[in-house]
N, C-alpha and C. Protein backbone atom coordinates (compact mmCIF):
# COMPACT_ATOMS: atom_id res chain seq x y z
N UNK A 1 80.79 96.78 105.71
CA UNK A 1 82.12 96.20 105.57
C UNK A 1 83.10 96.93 106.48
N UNK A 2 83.71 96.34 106.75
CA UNK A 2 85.37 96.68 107.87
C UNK A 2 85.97 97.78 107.31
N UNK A 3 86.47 98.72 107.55
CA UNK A 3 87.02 99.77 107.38
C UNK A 3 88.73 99.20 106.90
N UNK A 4 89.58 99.62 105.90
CA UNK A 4 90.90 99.23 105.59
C UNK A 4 91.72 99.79 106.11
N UNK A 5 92.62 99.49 107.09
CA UNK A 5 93.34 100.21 107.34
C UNK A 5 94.74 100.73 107.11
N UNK A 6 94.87 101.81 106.94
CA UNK A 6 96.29 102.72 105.79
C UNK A 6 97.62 102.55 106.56
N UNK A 7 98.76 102.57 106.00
CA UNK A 7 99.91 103.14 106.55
C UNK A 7 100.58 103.79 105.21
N UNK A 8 100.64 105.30 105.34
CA UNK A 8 101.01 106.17 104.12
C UNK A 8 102.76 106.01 104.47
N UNK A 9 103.58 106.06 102.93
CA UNK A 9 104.93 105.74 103.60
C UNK A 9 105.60 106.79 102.32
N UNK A 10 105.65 107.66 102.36
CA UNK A 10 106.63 108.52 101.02
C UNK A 10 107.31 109.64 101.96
N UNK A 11 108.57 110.07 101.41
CA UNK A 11 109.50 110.97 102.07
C UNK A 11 109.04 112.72 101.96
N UNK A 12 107.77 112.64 100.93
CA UNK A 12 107.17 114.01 100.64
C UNK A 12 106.35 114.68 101.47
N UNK A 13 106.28 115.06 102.45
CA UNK A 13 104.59 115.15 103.32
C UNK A 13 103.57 116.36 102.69
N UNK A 14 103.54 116.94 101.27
CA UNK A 14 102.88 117.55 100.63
C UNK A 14 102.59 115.64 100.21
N UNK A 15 102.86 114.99 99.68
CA UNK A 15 101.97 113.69 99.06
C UNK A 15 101.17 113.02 100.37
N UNK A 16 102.01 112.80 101.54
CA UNK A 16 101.70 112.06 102.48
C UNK A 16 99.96 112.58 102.60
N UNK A 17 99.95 114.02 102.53
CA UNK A 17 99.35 115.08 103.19
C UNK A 17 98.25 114.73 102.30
N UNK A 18 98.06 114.54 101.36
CA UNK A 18 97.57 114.73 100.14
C UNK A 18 96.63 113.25 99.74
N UNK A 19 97.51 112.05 100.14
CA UNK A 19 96.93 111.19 100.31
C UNK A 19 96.00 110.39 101.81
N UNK A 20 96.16 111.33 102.45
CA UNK A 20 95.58 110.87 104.00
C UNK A 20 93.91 112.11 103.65
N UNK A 21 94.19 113.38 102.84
CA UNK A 21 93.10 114.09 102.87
C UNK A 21 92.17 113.13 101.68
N UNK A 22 92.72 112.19 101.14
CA UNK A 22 91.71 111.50 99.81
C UNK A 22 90.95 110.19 100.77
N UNK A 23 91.50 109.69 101.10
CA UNK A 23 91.25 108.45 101.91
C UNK A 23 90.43 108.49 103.58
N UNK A 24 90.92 109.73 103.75
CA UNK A 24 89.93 110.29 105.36
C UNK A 24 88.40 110.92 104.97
N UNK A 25 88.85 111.23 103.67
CA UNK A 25 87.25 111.62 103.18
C UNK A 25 86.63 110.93 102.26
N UNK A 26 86.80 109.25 102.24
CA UNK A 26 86.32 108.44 101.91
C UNK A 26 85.90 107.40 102.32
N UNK A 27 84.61 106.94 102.88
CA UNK A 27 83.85 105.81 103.04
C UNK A 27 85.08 104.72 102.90
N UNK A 28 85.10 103.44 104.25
CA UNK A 28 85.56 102.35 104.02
C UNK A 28 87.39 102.63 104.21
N UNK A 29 87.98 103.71 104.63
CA UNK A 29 88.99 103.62 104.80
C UNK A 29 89.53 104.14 106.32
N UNK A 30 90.69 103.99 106.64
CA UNK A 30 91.13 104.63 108.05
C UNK A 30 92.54 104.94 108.08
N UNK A 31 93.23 105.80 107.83
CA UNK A 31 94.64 105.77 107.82
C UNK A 31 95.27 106.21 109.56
N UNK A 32 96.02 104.95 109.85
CA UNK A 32 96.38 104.45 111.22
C UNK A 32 97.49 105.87 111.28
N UNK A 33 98.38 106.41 110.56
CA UNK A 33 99.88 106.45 110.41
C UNK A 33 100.46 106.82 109.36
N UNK A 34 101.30 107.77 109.40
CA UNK A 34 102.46 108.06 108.30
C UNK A 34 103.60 107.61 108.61
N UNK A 35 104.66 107.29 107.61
CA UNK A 35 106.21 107.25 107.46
C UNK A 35 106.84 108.04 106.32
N UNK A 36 107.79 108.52 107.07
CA UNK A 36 109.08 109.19 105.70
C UNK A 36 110.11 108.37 104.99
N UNK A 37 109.87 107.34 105.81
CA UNK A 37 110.91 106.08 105.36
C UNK A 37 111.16 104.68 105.26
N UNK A 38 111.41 103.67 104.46
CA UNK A 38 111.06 102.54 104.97
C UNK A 38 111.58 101.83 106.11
N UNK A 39 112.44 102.33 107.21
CA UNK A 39 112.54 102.25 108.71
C UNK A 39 111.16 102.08 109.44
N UNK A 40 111.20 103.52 109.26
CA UNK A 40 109.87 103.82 109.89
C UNK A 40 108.73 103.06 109.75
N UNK A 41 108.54 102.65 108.40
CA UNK A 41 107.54 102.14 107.99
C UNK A 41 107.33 100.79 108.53
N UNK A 42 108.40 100.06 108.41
CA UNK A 42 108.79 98.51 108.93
C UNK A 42 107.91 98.81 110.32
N UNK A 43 109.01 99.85 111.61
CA UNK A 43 108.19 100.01 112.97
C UNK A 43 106.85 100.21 112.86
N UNK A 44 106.14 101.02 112.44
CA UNK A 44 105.15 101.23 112.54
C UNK A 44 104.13 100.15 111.98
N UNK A 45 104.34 99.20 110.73
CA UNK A 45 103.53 98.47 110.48
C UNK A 45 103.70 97.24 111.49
N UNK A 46 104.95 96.40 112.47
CA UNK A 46 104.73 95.96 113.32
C UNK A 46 103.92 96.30 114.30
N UNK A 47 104.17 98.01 115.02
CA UNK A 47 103.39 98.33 116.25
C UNK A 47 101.72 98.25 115.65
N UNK A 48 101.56 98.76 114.31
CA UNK A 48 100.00 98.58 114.33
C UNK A 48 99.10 97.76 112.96
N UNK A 49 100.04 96.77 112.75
CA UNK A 49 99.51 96.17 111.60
C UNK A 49 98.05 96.38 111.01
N UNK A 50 98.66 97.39 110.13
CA UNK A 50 97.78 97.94 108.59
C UNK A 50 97.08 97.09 107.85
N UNK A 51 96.05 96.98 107.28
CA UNK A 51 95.54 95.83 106.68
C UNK A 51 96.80 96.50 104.66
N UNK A 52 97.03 97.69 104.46
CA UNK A 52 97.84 97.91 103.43
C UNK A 52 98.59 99.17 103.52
N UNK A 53 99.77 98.76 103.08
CA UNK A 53 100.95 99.81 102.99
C UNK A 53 101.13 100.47 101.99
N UNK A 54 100.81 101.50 101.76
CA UNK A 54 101.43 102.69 100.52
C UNK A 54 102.96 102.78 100.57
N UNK A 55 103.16 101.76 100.06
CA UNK A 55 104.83 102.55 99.62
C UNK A 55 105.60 103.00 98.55
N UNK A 56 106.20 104.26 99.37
CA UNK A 56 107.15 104.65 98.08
C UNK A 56 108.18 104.29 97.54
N UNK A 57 109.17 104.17 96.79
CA UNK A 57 110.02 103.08 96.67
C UNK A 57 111.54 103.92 97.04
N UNK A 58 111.82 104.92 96.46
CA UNK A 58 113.31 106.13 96.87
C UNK A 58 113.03 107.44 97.66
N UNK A 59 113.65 106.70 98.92
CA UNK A 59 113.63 107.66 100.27
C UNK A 59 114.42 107.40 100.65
N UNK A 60 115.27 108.62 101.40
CA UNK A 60 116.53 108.81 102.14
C UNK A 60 116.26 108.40 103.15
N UNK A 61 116.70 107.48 104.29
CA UNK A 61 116.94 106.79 105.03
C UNK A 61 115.96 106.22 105.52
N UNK A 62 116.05 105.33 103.80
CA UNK A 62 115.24 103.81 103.94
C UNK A 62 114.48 103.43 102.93
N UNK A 63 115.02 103.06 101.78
CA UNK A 63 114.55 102.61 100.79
C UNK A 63 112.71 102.04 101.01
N UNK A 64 112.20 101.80 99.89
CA UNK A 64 110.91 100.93 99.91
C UNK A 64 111.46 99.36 99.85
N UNK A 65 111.88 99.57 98.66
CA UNK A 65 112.53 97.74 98.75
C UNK A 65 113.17 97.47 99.62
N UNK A 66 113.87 97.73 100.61
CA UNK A 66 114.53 97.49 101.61
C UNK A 66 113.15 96.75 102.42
N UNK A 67 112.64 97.78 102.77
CA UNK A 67 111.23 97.72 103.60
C UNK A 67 110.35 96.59 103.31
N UNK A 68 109.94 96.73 102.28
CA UNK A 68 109.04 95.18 101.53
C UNK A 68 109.90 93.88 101.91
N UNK A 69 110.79 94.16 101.77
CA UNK A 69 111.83 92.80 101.90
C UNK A 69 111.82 92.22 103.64
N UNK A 70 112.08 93.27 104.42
CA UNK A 70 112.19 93.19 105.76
C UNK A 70 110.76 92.87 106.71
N UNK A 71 109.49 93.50 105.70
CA UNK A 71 108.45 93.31 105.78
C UNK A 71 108.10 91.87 105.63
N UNK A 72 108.47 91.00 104.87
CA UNK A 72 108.30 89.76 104.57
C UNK A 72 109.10 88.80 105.37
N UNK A 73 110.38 89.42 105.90
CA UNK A 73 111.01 88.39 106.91
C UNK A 73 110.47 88.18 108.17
N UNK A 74 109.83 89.46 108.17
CA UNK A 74 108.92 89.32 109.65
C UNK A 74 107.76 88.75 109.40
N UNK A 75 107.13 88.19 108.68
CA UNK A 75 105.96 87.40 108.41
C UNK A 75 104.51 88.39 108.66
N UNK A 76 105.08 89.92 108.64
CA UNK A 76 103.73 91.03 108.82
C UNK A 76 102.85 90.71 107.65
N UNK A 77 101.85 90.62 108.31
CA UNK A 77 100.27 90.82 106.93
C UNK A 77 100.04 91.64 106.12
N UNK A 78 100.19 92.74 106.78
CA UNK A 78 100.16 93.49 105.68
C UNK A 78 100.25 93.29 104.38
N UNK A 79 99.54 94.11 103.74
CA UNK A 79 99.61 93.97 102.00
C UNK A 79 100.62 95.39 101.46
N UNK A 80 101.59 95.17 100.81
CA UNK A 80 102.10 96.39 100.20
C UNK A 80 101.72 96.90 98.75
N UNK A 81 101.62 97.79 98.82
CA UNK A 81 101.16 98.42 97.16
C UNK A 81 102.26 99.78 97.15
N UNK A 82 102.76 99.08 96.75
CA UNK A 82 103.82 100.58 95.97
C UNK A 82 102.79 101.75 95.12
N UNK A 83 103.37 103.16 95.58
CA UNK A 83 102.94 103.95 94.75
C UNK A 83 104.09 104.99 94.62
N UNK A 84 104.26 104.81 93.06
CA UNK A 84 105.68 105.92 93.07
C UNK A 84 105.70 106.28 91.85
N UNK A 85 106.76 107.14 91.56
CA UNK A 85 106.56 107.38 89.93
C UNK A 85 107.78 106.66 88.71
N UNK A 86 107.96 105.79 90.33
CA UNK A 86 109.05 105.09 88.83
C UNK A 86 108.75 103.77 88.24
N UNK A 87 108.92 103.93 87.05
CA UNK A 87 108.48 102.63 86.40
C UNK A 87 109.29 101.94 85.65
N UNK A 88 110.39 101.69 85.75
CA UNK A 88 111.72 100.95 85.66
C UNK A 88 111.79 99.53 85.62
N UNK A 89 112.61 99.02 84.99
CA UNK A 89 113.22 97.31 85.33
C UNK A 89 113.73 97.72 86.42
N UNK A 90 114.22 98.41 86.86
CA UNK A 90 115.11 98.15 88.03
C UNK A 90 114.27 98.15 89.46
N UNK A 91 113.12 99.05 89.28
CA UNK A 91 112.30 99.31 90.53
C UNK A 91 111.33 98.49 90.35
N UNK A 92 110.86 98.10 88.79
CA UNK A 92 109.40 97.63 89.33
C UNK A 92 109.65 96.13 89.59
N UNK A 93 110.46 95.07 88.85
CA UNK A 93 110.51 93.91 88.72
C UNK A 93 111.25 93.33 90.55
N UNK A 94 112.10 94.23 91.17
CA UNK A 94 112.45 93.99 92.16
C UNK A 94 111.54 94.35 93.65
N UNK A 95 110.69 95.55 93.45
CA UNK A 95 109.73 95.47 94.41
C UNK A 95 108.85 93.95 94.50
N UNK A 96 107.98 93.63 92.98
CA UNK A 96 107.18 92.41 92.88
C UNK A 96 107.68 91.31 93.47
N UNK A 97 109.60 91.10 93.46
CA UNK A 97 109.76 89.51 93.77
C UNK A 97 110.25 89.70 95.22
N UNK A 98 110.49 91.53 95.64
CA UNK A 98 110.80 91.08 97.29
C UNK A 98 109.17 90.46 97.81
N UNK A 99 107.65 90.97 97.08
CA UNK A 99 106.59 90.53 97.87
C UNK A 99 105.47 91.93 97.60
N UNK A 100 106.06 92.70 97.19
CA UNK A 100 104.77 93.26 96.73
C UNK A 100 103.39 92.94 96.26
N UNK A 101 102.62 93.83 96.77
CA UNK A 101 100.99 92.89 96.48
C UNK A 101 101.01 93.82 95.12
N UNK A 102 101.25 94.96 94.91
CA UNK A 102 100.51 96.03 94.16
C UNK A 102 101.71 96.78 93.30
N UNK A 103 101.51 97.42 92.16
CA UNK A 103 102.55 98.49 92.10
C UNK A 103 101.68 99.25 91.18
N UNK A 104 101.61 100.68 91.52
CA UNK A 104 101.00 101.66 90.86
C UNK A 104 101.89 102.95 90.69
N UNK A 105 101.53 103.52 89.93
CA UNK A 105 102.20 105.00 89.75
C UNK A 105 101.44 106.23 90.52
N UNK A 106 102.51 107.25 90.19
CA UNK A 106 101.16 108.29 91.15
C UNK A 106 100.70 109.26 90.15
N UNK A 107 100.58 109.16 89.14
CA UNK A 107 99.46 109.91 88.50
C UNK A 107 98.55 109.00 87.94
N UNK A 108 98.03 107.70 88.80
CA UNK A 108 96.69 106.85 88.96
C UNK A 108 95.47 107.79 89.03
N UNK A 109 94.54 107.82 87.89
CA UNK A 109 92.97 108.13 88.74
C UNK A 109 92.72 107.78 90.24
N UNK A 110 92.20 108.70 90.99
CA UNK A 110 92.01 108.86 92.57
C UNK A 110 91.31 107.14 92.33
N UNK A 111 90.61 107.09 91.41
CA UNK A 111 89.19 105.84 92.14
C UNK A 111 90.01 104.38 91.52
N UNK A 112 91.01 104.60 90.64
CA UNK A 112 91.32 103.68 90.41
C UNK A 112 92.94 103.34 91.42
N UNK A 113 92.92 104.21 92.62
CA UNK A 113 94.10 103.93 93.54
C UNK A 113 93.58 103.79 94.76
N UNK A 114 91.72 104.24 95.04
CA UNK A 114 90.86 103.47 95.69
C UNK A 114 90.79 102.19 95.53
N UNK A 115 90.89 101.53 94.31
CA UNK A 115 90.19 100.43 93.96
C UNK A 115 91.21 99.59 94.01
N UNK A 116 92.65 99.59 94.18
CA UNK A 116 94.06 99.08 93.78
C UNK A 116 94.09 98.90 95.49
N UNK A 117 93.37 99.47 96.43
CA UNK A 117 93.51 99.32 97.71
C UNK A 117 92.80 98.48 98.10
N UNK A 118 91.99 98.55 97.31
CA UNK A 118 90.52 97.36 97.94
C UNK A 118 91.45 96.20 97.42
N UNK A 119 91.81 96.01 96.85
CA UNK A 119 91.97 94.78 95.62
C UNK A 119 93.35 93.74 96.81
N UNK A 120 94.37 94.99 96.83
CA UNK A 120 94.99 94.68 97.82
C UNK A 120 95.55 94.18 98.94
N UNK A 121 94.15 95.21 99.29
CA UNK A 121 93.83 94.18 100.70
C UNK A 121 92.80 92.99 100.98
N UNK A 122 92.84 92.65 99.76
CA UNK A 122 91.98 91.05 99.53
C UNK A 122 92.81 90.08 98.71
N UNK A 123 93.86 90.79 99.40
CA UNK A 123 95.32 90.01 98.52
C UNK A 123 95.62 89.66 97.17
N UNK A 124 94.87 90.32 96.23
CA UNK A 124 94.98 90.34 94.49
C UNK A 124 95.42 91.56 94.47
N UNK A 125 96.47 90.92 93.15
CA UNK A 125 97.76 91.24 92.72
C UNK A 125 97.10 92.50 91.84
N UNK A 126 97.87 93.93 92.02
CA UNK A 126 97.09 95.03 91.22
C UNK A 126 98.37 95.95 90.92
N UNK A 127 98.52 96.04 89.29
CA UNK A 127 99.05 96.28 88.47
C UNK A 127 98.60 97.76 87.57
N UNK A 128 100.14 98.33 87.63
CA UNK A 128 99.53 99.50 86.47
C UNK A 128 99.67 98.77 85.00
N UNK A 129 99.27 99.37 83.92
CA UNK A 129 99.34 98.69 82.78
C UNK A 129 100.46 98.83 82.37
N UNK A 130 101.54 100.00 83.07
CA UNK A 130 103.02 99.65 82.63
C UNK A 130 103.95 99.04 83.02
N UNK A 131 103.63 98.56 84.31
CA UNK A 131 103.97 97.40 85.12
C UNK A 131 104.20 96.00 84.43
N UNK A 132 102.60 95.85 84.52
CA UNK A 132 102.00 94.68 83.74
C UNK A 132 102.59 94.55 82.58
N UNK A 133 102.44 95.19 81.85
CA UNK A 133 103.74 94.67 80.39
C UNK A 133 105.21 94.84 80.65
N UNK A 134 105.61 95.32 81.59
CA UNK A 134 107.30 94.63 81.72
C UNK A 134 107.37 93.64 82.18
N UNK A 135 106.53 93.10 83.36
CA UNK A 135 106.60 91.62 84.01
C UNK A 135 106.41 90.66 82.62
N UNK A 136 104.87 91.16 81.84
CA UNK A 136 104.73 90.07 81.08
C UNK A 136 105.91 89.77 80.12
N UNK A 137 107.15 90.63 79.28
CA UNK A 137 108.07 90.86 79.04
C UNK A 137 109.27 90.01 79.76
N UNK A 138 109.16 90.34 81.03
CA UNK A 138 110.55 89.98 81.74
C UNK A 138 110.41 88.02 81.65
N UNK A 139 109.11 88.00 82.03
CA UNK A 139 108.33 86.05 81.97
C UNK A 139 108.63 85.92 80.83
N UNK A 140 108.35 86.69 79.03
CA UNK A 140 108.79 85.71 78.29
C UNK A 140 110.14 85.64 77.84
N UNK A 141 111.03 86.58 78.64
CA UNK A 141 112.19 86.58 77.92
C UNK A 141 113.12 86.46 79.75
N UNK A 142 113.11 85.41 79.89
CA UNK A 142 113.39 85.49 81.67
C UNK A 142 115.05 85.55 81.51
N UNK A 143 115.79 86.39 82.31
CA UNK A 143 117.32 86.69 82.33
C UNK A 143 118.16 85.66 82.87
N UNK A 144 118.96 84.84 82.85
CA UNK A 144 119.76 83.90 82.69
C UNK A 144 120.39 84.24 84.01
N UNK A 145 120.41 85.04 84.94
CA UNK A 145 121.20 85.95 85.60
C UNK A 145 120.82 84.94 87.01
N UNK A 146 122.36 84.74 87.57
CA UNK A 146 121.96 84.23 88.52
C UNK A 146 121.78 84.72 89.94
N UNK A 147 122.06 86.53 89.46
CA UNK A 147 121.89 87.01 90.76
C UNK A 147 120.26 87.60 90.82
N UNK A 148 120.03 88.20 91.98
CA UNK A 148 119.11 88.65 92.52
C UNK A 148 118.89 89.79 91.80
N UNK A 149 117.52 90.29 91.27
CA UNK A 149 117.61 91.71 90.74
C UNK A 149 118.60 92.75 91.44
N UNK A 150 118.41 93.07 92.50
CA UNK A 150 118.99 93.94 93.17
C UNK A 150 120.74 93.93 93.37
N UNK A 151 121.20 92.96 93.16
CA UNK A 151 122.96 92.62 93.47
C UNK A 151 123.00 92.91 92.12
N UNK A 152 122.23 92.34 90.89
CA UNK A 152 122.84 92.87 89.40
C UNK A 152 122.88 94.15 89.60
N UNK A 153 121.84 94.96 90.10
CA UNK A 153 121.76 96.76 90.20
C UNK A 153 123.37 96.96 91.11
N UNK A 154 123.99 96.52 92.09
CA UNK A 154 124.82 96.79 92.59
C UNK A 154 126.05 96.57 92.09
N UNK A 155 125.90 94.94 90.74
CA UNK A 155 127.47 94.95 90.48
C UNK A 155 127.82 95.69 89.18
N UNK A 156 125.94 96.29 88.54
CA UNK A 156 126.10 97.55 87.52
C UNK A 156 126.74 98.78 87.85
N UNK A 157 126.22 99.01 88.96
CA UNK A 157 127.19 100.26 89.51
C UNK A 157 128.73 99.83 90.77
N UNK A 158 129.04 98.80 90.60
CA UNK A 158 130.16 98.86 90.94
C UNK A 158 131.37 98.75 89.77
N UNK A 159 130.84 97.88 88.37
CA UNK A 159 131.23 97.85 87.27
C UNK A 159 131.71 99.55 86.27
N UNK A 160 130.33 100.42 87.25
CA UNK A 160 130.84 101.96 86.68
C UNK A 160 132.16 103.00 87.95
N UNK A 161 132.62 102.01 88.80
CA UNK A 161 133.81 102.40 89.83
C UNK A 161 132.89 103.26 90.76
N UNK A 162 131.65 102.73 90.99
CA UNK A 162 131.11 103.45 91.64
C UNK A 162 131.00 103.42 93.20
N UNK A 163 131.77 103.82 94.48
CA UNK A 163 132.23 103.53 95.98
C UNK A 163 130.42 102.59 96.32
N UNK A 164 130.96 101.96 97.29
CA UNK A 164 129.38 101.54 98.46
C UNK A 164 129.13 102.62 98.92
N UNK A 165 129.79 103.63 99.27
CA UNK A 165 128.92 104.80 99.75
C UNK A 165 127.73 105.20 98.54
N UNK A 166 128.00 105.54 97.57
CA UNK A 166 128.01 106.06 96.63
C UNK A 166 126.74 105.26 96.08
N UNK A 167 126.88 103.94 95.93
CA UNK A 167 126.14 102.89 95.52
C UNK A 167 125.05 102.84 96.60
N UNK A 168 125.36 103.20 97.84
CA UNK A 168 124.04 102.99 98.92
C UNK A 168 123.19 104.34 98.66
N UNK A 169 123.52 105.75 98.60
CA UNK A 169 122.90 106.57 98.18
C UNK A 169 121.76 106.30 96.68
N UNK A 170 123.06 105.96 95.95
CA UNK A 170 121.89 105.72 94.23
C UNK A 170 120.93 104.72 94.38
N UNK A 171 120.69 103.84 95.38
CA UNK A 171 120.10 102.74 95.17
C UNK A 171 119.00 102.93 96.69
N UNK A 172 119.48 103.99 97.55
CA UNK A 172 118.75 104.43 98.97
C UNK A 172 118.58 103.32 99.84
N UNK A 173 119.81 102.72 100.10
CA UNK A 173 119.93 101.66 101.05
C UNK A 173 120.88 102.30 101.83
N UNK A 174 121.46 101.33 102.92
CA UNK A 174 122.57 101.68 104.07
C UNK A 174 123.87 101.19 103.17
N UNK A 175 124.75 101.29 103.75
CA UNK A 175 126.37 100.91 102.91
C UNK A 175 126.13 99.71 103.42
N UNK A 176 126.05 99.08 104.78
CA UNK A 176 126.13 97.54 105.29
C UNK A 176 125.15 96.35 104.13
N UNK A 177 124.00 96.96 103.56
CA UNK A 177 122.83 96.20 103.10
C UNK A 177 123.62 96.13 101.69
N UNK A 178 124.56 97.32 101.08
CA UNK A 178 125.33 97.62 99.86
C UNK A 178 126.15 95.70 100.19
N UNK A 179 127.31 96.07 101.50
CA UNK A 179 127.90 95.06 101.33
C UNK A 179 127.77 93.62 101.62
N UNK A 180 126.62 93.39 102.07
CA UNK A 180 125.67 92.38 102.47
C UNK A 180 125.60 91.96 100.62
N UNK A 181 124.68 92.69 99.86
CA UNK A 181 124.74 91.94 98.50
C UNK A 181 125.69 92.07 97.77
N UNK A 182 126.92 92.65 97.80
CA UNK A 182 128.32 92.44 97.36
C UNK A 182 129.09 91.13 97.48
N UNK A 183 128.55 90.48 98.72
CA UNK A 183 128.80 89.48 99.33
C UNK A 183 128.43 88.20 99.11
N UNK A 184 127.09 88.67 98.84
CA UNK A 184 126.12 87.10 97.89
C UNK A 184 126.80 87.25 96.41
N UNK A 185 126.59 88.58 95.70
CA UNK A 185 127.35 88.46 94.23
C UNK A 185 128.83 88.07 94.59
N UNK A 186 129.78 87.95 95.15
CA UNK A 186 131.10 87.21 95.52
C UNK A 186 130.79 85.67 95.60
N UNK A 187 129.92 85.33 96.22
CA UNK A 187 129.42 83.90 96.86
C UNK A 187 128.57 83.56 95.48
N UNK A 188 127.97 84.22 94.34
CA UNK A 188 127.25 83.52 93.24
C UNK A 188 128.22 83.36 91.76
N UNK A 189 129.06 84.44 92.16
CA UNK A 189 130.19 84.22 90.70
C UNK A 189 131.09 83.55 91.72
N UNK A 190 131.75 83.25 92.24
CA UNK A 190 132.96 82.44 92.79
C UNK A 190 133.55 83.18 92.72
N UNK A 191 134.02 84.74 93.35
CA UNK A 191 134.86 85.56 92.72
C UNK A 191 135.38 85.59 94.61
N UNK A 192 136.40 86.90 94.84
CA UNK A 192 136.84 87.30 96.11
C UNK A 192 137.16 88.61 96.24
N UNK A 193 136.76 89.63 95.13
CA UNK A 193 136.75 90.97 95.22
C UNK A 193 136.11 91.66 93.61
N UNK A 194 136.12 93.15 93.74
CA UNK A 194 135.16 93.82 93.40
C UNK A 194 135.70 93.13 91.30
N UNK A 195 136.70 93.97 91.15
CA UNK A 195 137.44 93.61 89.62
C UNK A 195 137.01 92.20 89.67
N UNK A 196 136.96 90.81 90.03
CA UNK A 196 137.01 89.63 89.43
C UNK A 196 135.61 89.93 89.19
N UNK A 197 134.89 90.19 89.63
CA UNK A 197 133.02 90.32 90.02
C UNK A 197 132.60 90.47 88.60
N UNK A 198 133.39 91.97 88.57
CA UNK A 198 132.97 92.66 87.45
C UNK A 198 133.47 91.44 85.85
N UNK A 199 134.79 91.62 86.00
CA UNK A 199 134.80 90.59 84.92
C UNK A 199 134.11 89.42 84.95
N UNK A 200 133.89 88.94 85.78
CA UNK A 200 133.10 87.48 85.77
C UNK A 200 131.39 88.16 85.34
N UNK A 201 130.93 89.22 86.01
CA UNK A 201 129.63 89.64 84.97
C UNK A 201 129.48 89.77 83.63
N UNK A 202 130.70 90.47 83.29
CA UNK A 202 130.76 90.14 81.49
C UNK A 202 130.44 89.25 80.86
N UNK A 203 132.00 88.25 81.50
CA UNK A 203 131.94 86.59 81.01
C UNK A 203 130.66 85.79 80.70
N UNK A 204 130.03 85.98 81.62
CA UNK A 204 128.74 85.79 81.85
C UNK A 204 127.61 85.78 81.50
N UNK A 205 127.58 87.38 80.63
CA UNK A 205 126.78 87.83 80.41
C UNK A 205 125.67 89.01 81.42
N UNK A 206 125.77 89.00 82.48
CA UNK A 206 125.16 89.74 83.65
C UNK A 206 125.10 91.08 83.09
N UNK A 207 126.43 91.35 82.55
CA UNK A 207 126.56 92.84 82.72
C UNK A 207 126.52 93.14 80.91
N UNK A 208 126.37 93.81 80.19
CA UNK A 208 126.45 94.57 79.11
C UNK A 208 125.25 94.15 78.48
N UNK A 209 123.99 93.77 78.85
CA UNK A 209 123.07 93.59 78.26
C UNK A 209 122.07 94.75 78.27
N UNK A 210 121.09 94.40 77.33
CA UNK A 210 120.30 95.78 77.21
C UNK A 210 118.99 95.57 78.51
């Protein structure tokens, strides 16, 4: 069988390091490439399209979701499999709908983050089991919300007076990508600045839910 080929993407290079020594000394794999960021990661999976992407999801200059998202506008093959340690509504449900193939944690058994790669890159969908029960969760109780996961995360923390600088750091995006979805949440509530936003999330319902 064809050898898979890697693109490692986390801001740690003790993990990077760590995961290129598991996978180089294993049958059936080839890691092309590292990234510290999802910039990087974007370039590099154009210049050498990976058959799967390890990504991490919070890195300083350059989110994962950013990356997955940008990854998909470019129509790259690649398969992404998140590996990170957060397991959140906020991270996991928004990686899956930018296009994620995978989402795992990183204290996965080695053979079962072998096997989440194979799976991957044969384009089935591979799930940790804490994943898997928030999606199944989020499907039966689906949020009314008409924004995008990610703009609710932005008009939550603009609702706490929190700057776009401020908001691009907590969320590890650029300030422009901050006001890019400031802009769709303006354009989905009918609002024309930050205070109507916020009140119109209330009204709504968007904002004070559990």
């Amino acid at each position: 069988m064809p050898e898979i080929s890697l693109l490692l993407v986390d801001d740690h290079p003790v993990v990077r390091n760590g995961l290129r020594g598991m996978f180089e000394s294993t049958p059936g794999f080839a890691v092309l490439a590292e990234a510290s960021n999802g910039v990087e990661a974007v370039e590099l999976a154009a210049e050498l399209d990976p058959d799967v992407i390890l990504m991490d999801l919070r890195m300083p200059g350059g989110g994962g979701l950013d990356a997955i998202t940008e990854l998909g506008r470019r129509g790259l093959r690649s398969k992404v499999l998140v590996l990170t340690t957060w397991d959140t509504d906020t991270d996991t449900l928004p990686a899956i709908e930018a296009g994620a193939t995978g989402y795992l944690l990183k204290d996965a058994p080695q053979e079962d983050l072998f096997n989440a790669v194979r799976q991957a890159a044969a384009g089935r969908t591979v799930l940790s089991p804490a994943v898997a029960s928030r999606l199944v969760s989020a499907v039966r109780s689906p949020a009314p919300s008409p924004l995008a996961a990610r703009e609710r995360q932005v008009l939550e923390l603009v609702a706490k007076g929190t700057s776009n600088r401020d908001i691009a750091r907590e969320l590890f995006i650029s300030e422009a990508t901050v006001k890019t979805h400031l802009s769709h949440v303006f354009t989905k509530l009918g609002v024309t600045d930050r205070a109507a936003a916020v009140a119109k999330g209330y009204d709504q319902g968007i904002l004070g839910r559990d």
